[in-house]
PDB file of N, CA and C in Angstrom:
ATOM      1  N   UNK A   1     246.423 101.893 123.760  1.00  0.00           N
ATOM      2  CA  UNK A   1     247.765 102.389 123.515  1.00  0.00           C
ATOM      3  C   UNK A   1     248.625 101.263 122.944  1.00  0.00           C
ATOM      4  N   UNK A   2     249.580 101.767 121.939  1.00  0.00           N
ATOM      5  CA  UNK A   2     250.418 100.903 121.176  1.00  0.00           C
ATOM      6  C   UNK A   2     251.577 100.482 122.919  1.00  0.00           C
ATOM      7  N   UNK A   3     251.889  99.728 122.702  1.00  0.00           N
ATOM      8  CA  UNK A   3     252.884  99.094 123.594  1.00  0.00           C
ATOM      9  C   UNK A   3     253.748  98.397 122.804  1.00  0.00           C
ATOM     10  N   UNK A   4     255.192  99.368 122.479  1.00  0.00           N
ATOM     11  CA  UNK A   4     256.674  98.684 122.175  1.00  0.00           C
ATOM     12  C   UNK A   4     257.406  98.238 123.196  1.00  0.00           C
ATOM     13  N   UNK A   5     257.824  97.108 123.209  1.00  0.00           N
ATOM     14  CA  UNK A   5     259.193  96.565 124.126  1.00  0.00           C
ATOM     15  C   UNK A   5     260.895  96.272 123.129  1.00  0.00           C
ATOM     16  N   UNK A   6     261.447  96.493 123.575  1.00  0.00           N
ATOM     17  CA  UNK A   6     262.480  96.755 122.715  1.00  0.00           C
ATOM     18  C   UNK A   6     263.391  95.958 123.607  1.00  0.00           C
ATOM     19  N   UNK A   7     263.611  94.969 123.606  1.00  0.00           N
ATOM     20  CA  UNK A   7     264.973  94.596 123.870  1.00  0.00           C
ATOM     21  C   UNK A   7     266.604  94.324 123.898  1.00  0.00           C
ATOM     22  N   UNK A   8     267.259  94.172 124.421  1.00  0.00           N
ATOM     23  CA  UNK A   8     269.115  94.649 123.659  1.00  0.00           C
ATOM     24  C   UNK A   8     269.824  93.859 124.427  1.00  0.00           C
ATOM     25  N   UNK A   9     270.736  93.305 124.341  1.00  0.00           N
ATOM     26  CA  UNK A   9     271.889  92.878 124.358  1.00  0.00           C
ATOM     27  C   UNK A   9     273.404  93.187 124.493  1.00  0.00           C
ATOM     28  N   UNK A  10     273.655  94.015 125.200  1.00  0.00           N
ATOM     29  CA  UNK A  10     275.193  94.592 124.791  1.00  0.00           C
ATOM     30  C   UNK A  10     275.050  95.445 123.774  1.00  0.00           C
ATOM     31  N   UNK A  11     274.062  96.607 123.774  1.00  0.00           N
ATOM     32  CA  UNK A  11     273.731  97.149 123.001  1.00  0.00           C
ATOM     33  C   UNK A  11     273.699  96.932 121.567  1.00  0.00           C
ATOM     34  N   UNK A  12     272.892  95.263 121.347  1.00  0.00           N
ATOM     35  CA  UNK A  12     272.890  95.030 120.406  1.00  0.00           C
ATOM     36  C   UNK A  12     271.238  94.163 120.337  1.00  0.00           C
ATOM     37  N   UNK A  13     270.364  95.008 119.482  1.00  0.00           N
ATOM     38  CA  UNK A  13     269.040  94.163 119.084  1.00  0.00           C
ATOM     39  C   UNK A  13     268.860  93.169 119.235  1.00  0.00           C
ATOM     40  N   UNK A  14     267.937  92.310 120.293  1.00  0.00           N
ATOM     41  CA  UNK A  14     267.488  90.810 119.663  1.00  0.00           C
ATOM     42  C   UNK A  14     265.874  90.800 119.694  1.00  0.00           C
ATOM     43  N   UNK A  15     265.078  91.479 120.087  1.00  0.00           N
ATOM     44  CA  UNK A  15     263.718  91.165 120.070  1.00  0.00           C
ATOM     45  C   UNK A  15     262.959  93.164 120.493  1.00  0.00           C
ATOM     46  N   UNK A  16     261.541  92.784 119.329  1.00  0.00           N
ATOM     47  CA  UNK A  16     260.851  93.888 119.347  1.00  0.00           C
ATOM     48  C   UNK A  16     259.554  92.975 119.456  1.00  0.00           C
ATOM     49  N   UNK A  17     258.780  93.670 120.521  1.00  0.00           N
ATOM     50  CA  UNK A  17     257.306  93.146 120.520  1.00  0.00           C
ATOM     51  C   UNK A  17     256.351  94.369 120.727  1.00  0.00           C
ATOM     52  N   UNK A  18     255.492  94.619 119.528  1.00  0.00           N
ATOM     53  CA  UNK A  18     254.853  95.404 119.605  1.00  0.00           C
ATOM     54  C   UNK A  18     253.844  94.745 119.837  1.00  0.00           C
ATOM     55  N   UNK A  19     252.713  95.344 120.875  1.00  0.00           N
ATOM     56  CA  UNK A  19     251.119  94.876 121.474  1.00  0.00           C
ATOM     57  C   UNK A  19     249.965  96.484 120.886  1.00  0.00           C
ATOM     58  N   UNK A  20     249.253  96.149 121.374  1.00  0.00           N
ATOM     59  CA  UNK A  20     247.720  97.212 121.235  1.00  0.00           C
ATOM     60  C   UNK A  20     247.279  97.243 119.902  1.00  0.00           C
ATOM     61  N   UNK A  21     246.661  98.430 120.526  1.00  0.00           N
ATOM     62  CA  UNK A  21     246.027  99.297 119.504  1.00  0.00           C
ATOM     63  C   UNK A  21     245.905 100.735 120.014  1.00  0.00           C
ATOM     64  N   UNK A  22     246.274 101.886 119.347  1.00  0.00           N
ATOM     65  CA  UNK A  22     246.437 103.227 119.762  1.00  0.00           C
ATOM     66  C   UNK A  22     245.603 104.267 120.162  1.00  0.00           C
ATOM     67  N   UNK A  23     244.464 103.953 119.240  1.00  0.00           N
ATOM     68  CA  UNK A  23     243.041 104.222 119.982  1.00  0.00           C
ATOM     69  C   UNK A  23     243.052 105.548 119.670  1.00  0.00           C
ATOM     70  N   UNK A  24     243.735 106.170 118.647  1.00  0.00           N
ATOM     71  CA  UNK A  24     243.489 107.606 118.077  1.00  0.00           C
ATOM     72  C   UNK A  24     242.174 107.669 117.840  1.00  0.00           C
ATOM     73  N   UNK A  25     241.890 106.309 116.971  1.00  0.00           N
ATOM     74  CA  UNK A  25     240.741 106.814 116.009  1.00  0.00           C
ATOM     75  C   UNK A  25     239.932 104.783 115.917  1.00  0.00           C
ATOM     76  N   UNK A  26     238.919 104.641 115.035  1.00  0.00           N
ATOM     77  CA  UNK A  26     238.383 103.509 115.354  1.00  0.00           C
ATOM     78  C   UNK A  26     239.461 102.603 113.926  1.00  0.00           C
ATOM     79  N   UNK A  27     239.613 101.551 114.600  1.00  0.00           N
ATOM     80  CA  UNK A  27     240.203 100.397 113.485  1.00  0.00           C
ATOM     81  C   UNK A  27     239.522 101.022 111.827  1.00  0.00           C
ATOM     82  N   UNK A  28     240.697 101.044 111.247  1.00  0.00           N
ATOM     83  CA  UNK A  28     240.775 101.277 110.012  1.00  0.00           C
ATOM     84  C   UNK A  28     240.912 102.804 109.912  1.00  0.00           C
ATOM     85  N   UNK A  29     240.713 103.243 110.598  1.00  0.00           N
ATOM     86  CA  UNK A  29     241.398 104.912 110.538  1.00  0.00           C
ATOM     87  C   UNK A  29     242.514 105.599 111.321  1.00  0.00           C
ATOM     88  N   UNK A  30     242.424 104.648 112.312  1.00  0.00           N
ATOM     89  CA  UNK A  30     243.714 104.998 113.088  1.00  0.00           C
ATOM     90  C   UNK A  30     245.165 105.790 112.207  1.00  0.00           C
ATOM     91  N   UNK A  31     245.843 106.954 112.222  1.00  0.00           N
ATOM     92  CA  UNK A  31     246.669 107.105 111.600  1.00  0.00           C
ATOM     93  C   UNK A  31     247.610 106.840 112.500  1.00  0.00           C
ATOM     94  N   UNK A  32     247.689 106.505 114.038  1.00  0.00           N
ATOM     95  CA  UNK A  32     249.562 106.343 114.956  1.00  0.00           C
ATOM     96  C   UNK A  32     249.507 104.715 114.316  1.00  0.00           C
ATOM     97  N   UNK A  33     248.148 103.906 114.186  1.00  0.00           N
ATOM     98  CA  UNK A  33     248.471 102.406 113.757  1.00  0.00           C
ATOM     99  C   UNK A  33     249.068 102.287 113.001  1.00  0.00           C
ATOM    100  N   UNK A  34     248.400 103.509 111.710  1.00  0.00           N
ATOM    101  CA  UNK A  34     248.506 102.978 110.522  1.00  0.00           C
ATOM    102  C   UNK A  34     250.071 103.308 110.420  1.00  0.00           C
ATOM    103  N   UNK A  35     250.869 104.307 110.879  1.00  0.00           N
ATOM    104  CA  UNK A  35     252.109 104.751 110.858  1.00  0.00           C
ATOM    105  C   UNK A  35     252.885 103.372 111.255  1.00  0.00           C
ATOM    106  N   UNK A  36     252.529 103.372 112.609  1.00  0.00           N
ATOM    107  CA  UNK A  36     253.354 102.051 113.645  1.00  0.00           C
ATOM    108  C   UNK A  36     253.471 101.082 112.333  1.00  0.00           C
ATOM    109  N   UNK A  37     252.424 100.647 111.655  1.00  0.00           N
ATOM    110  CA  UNK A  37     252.584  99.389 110.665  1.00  0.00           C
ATOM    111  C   UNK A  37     253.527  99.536 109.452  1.00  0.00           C
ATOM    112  N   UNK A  38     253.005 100.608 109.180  1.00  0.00           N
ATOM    113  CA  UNK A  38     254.501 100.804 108.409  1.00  0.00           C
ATOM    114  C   UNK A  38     255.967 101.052 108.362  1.00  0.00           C
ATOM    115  N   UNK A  39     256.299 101.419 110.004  1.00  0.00           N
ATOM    116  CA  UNK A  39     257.366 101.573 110.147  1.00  0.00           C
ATOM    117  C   UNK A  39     257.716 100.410 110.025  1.00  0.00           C
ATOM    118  N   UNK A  40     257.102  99.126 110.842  1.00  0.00           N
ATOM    119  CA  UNK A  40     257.581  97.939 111.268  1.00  0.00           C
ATOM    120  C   UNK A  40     257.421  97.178 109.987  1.00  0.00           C
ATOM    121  N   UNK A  41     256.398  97.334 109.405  1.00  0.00           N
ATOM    122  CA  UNK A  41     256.358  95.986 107.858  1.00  0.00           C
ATOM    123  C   UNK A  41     257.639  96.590 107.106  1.00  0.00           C
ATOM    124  N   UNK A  42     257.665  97.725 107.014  1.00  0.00           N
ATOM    125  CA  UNK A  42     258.652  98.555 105.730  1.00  0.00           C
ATOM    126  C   UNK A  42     260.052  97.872 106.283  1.00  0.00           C
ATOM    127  N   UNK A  43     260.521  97.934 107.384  1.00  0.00           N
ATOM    128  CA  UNK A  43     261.560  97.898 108.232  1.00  0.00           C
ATOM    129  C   UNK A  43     261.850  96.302 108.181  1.00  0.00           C
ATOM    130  N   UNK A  44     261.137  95.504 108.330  1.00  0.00           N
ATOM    131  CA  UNK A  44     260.917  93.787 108.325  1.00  0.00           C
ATOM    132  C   UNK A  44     261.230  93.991 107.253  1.00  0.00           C
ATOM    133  N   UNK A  45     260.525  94.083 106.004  1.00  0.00           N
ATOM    134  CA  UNK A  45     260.640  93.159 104.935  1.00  0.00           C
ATOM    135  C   UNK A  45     261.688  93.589 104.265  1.00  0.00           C
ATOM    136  N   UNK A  46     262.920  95.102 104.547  1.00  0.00           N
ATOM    137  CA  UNK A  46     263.944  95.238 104.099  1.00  0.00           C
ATOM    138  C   UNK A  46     265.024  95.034 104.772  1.00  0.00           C
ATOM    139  N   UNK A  47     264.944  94.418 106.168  1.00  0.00           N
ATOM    140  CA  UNK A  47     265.432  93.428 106.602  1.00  0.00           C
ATOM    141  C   UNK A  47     266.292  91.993 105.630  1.00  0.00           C
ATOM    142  N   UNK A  48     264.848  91.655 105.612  1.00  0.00           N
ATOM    143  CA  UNK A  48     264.850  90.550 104.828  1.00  0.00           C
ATOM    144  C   UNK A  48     265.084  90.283 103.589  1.00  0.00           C
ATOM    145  N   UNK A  49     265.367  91.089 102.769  1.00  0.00           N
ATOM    146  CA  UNK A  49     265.282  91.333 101.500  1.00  0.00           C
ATOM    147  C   UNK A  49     266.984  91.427 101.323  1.00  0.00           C
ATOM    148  N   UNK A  50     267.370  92.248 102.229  1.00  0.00           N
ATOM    149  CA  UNK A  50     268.721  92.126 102.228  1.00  0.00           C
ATOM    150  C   UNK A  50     269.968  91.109 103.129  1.00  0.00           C
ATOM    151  N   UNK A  51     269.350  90.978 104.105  1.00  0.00           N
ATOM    152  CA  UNK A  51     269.611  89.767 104.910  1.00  0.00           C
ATOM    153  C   UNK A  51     268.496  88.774 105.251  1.00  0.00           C
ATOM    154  N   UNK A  52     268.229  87.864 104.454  1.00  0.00           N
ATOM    155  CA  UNK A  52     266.990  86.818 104.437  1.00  0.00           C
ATOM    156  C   UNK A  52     267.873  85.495 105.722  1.00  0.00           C
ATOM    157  N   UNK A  53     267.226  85.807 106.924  1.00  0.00           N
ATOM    158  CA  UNK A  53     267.357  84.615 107.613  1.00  0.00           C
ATOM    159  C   UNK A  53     267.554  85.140 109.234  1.00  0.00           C
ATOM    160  N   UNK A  54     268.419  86.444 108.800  1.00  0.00           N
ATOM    161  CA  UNK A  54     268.882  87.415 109.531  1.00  0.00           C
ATOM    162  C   UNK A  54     267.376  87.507 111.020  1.00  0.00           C
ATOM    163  N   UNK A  55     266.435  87.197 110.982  1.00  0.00           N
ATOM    164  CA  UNK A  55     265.187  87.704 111.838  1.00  0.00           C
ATOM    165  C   UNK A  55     263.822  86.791 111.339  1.00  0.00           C
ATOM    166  N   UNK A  56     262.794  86.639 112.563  1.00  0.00           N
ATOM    167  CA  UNK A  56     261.971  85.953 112.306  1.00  0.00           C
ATOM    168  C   UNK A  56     261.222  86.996 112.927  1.00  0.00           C
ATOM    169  N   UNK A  57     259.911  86.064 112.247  1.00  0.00           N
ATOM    170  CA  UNK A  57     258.773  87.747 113.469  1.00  0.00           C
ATOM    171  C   UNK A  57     257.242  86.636 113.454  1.00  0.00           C
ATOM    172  N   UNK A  58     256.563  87.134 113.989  1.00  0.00           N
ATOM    173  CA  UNK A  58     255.043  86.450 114.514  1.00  0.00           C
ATOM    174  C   UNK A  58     253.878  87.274 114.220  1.00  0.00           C
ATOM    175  N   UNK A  59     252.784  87.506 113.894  1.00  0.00           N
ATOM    176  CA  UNK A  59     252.044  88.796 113.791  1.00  0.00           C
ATOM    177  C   UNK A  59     250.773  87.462 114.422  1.00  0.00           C
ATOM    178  N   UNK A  60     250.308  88.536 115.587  1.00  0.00           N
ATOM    179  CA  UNK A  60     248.911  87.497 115.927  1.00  0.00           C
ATOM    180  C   UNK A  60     247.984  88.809 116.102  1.00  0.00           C
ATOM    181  N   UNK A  61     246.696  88.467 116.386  1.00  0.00           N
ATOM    182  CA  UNK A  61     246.251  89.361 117.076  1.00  0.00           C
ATOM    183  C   UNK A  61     245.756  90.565 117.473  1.00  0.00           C
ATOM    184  N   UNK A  62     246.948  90.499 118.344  1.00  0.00           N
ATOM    185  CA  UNK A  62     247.293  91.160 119.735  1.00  0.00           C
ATOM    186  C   UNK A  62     248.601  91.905 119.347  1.00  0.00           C
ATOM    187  N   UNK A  63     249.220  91.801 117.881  1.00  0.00           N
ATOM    188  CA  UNK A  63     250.152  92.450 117.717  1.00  0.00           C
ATOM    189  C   UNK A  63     251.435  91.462 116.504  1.00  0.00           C
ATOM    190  N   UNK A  64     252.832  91.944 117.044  1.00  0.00           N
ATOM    191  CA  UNK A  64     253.792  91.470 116.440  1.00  0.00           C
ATOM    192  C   UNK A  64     255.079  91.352 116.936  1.00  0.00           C
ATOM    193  N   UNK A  65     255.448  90.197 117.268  1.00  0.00           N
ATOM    194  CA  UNK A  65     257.089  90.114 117.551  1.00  0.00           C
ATOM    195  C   UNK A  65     258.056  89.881 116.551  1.00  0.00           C
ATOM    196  N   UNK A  66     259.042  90.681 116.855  1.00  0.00           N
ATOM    197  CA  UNK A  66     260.061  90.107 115.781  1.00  0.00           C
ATOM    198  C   UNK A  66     261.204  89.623 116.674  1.00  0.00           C
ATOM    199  N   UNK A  67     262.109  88.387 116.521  1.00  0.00           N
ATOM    200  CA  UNK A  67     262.793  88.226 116.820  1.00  0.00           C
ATOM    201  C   UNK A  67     264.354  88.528 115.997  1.00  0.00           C
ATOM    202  N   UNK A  68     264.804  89.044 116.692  1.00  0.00           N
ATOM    203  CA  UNK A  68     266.440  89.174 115.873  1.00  0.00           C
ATOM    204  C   UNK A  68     267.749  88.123 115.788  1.00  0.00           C
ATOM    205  N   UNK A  69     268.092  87.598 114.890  1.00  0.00           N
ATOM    206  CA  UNK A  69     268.832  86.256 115.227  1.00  0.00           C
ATOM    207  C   UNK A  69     270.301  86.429 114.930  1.00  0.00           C
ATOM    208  N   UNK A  70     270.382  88.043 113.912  1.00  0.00           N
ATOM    209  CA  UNK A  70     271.222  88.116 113.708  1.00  0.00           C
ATOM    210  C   UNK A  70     272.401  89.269 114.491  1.00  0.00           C
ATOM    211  N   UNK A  71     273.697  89.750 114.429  1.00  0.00           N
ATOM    212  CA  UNK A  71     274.193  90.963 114.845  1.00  0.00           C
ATOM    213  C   UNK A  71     274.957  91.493 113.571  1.00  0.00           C
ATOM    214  N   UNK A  72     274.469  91.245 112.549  1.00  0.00           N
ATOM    215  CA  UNK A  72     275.324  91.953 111.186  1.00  0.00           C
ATOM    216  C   UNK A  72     274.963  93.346 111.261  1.00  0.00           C
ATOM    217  N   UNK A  73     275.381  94.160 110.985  1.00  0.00           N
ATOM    218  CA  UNK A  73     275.539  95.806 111.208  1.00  0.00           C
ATOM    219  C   UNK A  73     273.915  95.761 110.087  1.00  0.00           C
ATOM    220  N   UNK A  74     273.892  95.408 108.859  1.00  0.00           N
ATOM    221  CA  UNK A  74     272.656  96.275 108.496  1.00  0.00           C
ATOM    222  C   UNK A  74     271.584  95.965 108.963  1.00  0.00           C
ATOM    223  N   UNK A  75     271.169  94.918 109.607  1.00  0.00           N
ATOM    224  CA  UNK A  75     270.259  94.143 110.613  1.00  0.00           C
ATOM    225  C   UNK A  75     270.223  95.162 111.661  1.00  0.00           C
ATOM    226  N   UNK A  76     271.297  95.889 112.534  1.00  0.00           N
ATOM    227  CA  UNK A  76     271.195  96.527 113.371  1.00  0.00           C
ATOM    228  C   UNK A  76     270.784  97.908 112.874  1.00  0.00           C
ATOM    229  N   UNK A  77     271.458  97.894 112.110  1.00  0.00           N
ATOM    230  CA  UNK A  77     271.137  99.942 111.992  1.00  0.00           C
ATOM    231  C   UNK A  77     269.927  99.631 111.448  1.00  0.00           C
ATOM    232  N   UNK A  78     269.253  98.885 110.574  1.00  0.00           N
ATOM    233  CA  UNK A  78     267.514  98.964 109.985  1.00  0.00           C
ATOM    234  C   UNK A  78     266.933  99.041 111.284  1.00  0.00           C
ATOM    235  N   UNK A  79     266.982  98.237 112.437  1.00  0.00           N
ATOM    236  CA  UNK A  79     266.360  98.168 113.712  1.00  0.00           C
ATOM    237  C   UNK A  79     266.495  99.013 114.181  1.00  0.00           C
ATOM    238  N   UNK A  80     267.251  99.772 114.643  1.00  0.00           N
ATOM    239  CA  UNK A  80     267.861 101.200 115.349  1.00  0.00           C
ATOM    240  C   UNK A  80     267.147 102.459 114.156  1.00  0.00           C
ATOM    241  N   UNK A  81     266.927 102.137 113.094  1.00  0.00           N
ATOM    242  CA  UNK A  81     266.352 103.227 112.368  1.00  0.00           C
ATOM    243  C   UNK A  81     264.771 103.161 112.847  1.00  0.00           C
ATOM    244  N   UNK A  82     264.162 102.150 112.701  1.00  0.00           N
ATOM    245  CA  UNK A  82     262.967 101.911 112.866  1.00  0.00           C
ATOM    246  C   UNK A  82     262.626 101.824 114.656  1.00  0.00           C
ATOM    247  N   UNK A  83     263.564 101.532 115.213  1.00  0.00           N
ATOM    248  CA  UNK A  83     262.902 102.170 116.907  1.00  0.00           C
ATOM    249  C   UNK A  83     263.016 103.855 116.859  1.00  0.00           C
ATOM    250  N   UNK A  84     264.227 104.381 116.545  1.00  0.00           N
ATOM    251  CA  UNK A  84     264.380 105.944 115.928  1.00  0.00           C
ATOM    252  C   UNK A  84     263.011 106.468 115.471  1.00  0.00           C
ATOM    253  N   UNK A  85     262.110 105.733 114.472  1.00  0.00           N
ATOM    254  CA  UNK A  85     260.937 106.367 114.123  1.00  0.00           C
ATOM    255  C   UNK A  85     259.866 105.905 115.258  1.00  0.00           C
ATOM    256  N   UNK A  86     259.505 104.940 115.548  1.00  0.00           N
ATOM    257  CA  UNK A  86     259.252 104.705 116.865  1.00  0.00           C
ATOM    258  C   UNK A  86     258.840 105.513 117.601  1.00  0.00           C
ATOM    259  N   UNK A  87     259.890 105.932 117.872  1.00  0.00           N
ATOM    260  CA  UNK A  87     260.285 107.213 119.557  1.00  0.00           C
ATOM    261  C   UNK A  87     260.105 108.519 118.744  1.00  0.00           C
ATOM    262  N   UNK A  88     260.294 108.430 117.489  1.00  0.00           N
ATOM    263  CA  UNK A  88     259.712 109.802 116.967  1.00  0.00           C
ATOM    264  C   UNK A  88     257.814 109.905 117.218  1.00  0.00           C
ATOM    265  N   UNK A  89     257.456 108.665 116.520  1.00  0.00           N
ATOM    266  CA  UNK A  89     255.853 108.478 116.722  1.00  0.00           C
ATOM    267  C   UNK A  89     255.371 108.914 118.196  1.00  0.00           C
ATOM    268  N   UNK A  90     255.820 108.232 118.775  1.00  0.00           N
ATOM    269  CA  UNK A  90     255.829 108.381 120.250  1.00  0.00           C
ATOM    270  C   UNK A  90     255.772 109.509 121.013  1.00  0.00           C
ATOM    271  N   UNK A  91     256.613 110.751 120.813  1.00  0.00           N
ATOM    272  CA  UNK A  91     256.895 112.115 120.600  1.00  0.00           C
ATOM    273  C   UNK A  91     256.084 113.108 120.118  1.00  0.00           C
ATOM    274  N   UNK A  92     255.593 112.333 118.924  1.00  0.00           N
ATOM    275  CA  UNK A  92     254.177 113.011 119.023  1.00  0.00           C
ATOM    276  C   UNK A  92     253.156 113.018 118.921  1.00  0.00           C
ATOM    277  N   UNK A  93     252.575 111.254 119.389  1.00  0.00           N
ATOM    278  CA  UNK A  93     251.234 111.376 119.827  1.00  0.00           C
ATOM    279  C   UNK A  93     251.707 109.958 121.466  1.00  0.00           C
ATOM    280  N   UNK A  94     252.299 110.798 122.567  1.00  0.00           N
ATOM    281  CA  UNK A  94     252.431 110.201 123.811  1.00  0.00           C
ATOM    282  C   UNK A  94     251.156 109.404 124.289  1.00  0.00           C
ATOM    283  N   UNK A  95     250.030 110.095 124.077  1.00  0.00           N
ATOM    284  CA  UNK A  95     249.065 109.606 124.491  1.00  0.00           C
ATOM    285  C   UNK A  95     248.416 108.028 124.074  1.00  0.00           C
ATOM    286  N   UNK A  96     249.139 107.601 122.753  1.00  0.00           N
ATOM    287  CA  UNK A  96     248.827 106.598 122.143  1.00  0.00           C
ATOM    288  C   UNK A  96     250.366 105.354 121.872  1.00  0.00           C
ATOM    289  N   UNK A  97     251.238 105.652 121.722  1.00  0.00           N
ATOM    290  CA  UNK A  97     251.914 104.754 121.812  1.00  0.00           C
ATOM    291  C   UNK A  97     253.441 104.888 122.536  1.00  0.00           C
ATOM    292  N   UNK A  98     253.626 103.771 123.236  1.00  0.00           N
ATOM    293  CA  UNK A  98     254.638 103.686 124.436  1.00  0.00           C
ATOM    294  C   UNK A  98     255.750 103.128 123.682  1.00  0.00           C
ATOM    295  N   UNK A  99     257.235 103.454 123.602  1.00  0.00           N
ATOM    296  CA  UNK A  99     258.486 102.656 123.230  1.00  0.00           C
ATOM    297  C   UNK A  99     259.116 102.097 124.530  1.00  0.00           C
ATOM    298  N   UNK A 100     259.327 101.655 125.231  1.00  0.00           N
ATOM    299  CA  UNK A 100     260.125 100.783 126.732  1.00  0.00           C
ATOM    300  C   UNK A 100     261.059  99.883 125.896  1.00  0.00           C
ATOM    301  N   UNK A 101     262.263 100.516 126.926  1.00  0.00           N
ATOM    302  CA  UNK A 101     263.269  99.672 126.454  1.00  0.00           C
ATOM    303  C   UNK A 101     263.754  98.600 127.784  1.00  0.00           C
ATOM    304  N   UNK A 102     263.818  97.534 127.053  1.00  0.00           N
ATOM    305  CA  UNK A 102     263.920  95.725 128.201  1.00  0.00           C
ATOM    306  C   UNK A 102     265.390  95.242 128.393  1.00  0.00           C
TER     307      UNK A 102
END
């Protein structure tokens, strides 16, 4: 199972750590992975694209953290869009990936 942690601040983003693997299907077919990855790469790198400095992130593994460094509104609402899809994923395949909020 995918494992999101979502952390906040005064209802304000500073850290997402996604862990697993979802276990729909075997590595390389997985479609909740393959989704999860795109929410989060798509979501990162237009992050960054528009606020470059705004967030750092780690990919090992075992998964991916992003850290949030910034509180500028489009930094937040991209994050809040992308836990939004998240908890949509989540919704409908429960069995495979968890959103927890920290």
């Amino acid at each position: 199972m995918i494992q999101v942690q979502v952390y906040r601040e005064k209802r304000r983003y500073k850290k997402v750590v996604i862990l697993g693997h979802a276990m729909y299907d075997d590595y390389g077919k997985d479609i909740v992975c393959s989704a999860c990855s795109s929410i989060v790469t798509t979501t990162v790198n237009g992050i960054i694209a528009l606020r470059e400095g705004s967030l750092d992130y780690l990919v090992s593994k075992k998964g991916m953290t992003i850290n949030i460094k910034s509180d500028d509104e489009i930094t937040q609402v991209l994050t809040n869009n992308m836990v939004s899809l998240l908890k949509e994923l989540e919704s409908n395949y429960p069995a495979n990936i968890k959103v927890n909020f920290c």
